[in-house]
C-alpha atoms as a PDB file:
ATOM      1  CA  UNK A   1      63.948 -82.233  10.521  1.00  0.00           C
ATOM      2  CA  UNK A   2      65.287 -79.066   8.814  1.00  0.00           C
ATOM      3  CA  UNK A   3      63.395 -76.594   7.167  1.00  0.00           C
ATOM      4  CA  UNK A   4      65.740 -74.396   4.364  1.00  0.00           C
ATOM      5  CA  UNK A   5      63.095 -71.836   3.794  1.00  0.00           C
ATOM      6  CA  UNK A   6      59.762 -70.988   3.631  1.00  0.00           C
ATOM      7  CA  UNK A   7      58.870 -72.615   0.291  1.00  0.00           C
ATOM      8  CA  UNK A   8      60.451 -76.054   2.057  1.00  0.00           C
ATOM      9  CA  UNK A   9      57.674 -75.209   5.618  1.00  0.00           C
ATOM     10  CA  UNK A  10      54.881 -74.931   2.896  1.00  0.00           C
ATOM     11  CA  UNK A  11      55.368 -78.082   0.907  1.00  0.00           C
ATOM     12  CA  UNK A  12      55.901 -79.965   4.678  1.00  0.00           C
ATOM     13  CA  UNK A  13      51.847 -78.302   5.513  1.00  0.00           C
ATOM     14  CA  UNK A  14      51.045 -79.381   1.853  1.00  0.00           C
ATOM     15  CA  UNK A  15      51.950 -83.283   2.642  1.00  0.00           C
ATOM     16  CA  UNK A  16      50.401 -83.473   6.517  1.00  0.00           C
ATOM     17  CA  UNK A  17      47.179 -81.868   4.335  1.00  0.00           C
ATOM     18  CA  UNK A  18      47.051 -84.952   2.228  1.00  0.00           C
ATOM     19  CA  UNK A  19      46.972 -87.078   5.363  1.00  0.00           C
ATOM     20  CA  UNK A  20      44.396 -85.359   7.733  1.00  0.00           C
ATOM     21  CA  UNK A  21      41.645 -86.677   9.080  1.00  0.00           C
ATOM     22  CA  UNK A  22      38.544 -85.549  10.820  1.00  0.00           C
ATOM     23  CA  UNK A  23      39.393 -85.831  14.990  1.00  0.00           C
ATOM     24  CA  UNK A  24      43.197 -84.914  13.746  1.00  0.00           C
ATOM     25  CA  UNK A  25      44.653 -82.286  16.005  1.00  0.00           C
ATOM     26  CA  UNK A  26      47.715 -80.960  14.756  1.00  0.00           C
ATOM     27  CA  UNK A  27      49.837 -78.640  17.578  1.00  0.00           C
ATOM     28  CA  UNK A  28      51.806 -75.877  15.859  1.00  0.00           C
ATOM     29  CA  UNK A  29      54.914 -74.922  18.724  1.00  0.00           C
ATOM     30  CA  UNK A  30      57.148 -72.156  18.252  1.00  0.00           C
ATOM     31  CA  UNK A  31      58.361 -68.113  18.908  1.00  0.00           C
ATOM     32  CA  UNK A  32      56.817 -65.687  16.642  1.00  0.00           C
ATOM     33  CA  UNK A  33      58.258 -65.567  13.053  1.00  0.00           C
ATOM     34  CA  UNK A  34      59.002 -69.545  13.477  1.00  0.00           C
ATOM     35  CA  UNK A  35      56.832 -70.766  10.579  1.00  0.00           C
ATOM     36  CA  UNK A  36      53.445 -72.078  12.257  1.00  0.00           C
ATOM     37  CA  UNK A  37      51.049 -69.849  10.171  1.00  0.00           C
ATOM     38  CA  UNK A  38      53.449 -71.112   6.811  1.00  0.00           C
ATOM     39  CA  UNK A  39      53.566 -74.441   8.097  1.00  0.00           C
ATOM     40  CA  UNK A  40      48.984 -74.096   8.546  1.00  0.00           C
ATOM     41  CA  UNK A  41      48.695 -72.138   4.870  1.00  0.00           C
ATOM     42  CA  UNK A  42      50.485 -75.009   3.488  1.00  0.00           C
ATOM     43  CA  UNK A  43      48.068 -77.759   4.696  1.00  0.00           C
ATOM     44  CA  UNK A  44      44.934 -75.482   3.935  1.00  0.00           C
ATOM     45  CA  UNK A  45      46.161 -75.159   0.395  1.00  0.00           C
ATOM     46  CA  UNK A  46      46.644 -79.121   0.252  1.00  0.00           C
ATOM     47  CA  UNK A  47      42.903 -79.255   1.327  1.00  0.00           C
ATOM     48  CA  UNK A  48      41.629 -76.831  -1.629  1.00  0.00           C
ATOM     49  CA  UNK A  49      41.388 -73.602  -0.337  1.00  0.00           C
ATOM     50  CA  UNK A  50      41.697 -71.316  -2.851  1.00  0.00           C
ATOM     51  CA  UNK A  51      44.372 -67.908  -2.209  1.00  0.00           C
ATOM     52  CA  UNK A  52      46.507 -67.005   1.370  1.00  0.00           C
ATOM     53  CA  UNK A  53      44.723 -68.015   4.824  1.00  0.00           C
ATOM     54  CA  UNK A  54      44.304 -64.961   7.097  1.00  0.00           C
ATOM     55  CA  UNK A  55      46.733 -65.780  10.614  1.00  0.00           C
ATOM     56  CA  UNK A  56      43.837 -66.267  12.986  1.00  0.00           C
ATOM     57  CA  UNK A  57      45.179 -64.384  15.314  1.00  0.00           C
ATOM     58  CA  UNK A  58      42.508 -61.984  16.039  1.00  0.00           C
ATOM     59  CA  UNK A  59      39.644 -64.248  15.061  1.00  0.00           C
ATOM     60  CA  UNK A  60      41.145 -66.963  17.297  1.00  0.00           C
ATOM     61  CA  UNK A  61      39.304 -69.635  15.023  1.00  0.00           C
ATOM     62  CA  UNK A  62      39.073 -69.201  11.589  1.00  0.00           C
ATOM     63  CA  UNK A  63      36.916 -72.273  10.205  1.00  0.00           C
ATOM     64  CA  UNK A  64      37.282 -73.671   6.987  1.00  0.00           C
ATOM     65  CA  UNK A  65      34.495 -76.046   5.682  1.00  0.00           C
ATOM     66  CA  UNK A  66      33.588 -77.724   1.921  1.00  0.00           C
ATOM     67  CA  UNK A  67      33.784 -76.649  -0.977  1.00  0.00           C
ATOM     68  CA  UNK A  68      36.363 -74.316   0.278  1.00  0.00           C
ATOM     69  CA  UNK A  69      38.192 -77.104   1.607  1.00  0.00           C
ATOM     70  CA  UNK A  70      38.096 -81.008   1.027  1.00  0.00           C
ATOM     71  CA  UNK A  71      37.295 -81.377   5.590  1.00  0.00           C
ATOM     72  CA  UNK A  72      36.493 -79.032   7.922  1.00  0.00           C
ATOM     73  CA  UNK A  73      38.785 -77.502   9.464  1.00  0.00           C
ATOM     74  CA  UNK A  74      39.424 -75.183  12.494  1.00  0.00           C
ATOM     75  CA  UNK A  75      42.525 -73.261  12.568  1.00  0.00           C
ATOM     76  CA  UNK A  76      42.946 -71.699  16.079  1.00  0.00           C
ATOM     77  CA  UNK A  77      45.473 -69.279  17.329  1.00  0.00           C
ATOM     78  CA  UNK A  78      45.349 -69.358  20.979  1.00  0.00           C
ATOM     79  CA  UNK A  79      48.200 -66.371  21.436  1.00  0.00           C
ATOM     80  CA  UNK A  80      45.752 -64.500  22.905  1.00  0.00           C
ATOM     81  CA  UNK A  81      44.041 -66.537  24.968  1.00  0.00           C
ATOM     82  CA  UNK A  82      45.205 -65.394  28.866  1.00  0.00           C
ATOM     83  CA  UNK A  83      43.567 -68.875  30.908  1.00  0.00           C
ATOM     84  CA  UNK A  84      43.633 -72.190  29.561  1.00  0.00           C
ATOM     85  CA  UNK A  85      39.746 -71.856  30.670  1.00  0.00           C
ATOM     86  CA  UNK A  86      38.492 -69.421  28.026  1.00  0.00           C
ATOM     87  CA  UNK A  87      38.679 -72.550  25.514  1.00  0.00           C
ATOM     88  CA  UNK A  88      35.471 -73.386  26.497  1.00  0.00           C
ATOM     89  CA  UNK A  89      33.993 -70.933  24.510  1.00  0.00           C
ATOM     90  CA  UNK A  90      35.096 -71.990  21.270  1.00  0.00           C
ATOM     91  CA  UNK A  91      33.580 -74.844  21.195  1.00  0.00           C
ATOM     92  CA  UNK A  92      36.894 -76.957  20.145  1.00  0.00           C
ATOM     93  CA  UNK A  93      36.268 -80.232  21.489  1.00  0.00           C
ATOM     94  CA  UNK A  94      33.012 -80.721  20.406  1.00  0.00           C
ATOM     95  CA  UNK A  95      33.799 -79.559  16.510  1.00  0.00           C
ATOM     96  CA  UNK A  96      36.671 -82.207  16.577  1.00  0.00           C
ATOM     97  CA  UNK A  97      34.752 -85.221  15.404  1.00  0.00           C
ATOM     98  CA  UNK A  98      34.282 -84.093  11.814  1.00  0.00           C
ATOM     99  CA  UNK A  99      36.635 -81.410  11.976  1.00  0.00           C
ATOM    100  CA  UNK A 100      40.210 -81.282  11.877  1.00  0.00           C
ATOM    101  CA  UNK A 101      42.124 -78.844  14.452  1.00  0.00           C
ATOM    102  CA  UNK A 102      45.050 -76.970  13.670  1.00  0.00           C
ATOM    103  CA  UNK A 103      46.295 -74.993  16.411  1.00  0.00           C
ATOM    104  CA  UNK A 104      49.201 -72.306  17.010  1.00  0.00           C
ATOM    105  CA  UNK A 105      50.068 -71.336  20.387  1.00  0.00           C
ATOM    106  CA  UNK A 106      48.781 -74.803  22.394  1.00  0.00           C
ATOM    107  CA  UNK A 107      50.984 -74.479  25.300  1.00  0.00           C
ATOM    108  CA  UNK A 108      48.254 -71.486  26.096  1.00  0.00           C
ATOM    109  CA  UNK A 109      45.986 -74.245  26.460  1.00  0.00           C
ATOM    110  CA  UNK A 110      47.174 -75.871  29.195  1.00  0.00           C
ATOM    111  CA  UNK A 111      48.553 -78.974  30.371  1.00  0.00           C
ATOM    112  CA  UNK A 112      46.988 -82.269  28.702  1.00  0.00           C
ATOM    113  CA  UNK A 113      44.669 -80.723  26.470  1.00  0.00           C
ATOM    114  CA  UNK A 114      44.974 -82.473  23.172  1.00  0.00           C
ATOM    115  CA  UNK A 115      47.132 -85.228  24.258  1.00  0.00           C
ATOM    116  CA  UNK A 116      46.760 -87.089  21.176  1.00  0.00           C
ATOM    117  CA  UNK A 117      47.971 -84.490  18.949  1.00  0.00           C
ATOM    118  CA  UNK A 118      50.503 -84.329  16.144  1.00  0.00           C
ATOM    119  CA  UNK A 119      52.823 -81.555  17.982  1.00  0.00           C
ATOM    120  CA  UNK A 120      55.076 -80.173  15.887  1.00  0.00           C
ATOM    121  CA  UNK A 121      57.511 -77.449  17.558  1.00  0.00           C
ATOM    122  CA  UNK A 122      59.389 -74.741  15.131  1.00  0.00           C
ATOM    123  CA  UNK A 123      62.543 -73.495  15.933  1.00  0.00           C
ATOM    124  CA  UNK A 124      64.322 -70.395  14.111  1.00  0.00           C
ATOM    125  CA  UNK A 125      67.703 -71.279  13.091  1.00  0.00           C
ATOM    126  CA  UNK A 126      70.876 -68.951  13.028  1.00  0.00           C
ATOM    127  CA  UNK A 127      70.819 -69.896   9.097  1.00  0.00           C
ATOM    128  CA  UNK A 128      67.375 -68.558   8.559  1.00  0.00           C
ATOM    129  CA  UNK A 129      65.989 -71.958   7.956  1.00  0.00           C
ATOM    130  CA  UNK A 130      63.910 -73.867  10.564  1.00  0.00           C
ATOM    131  CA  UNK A 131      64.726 -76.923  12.934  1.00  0.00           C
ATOM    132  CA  UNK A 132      61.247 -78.922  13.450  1.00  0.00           C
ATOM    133  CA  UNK A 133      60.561 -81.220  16.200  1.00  0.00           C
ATOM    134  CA  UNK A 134      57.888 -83.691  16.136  1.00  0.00           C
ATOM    135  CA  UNK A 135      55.834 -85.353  18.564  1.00  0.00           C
ATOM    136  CA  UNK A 136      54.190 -88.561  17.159  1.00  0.00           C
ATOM    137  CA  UNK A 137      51.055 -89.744  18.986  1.00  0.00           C
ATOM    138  CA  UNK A 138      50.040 -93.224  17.964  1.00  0.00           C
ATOM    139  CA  UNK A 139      47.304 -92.143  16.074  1.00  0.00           C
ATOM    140  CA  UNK A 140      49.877 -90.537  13.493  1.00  0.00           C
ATOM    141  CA  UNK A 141      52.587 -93.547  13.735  1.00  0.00           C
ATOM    142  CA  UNK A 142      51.732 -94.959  10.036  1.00  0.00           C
ATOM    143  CA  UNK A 143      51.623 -91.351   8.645  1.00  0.00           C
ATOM    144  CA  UNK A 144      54.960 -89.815  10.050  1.00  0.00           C
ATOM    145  CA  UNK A 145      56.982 -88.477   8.713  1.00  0.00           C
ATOM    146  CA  UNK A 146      54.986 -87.507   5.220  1.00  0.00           C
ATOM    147  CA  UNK A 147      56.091 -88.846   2.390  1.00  0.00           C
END
């Protein structure tokens, strides 16, 4: 799928936000300046909140829960996490039943964690725009690609 602009990797985070569920994990790939952090403020706006998300990228999880958005949500930036074993502290896995994960940076998690993810990988084009990749678990076969 190509992405023109940034206007066209909001409105793609606005659509996945009208399909999330709680337990969703949704795997944001990609260099720096690729679009994850567009792609997440899109779907967080889709969900009700209110203004621009901060990046999470010195909180490493900024959570989200009602009224400011319609689920709770957990977006996680996991740049600066240095071994896949400092997840453990955050406490993902056990928030993911009623929450829904969005994560930048999963390849610092490790291999296999998440493997039921949406993974959606963000590549910088030479035209500006964005080339995205998906990965389509079965869990998000009757919701890919949104509508």
């Amino acid at each position: 799928m190509i992405l023109a602009d940034a206007a066209e990797t909001d409105r793609l985070g606005r659509r996945l936000g009208a399909l999330v569920r709680p337990g969703d994990v949704i795997a944001l790939e990609g260099p720096l300046g690729a679009g994850k952090t567009s792609l997440a403020r899109g779907l967080l706006a889709a969900l009700g909140l209110a203004g621009e998300a901060p990046s999470p990228s010195f909180a490493i999880v900024q959570p989200y829960a009602p009224p400011e958005t319609r689920l709770p949500v957990l977006h996680v930036d996991l740049y600066r996490i240095e071994r896949a074993d400092e997840l453990d502290e955050l406490g993902l896995d056990e928030a993911l039943a009623e929450s829904v994960l969005l994560v930048e940076w999963p390849e610092r998690a490790g291999d296999g964690h998440w493997p039921d993810a949406l993974r959606l990988s963000l590549a910088i084009r030479p035209d500006e725009g964005r080339a995205l990749t998906a990965r389509v678990p079965a869990a998000w076969k009757d919701r890919w690609p949104p509508t």
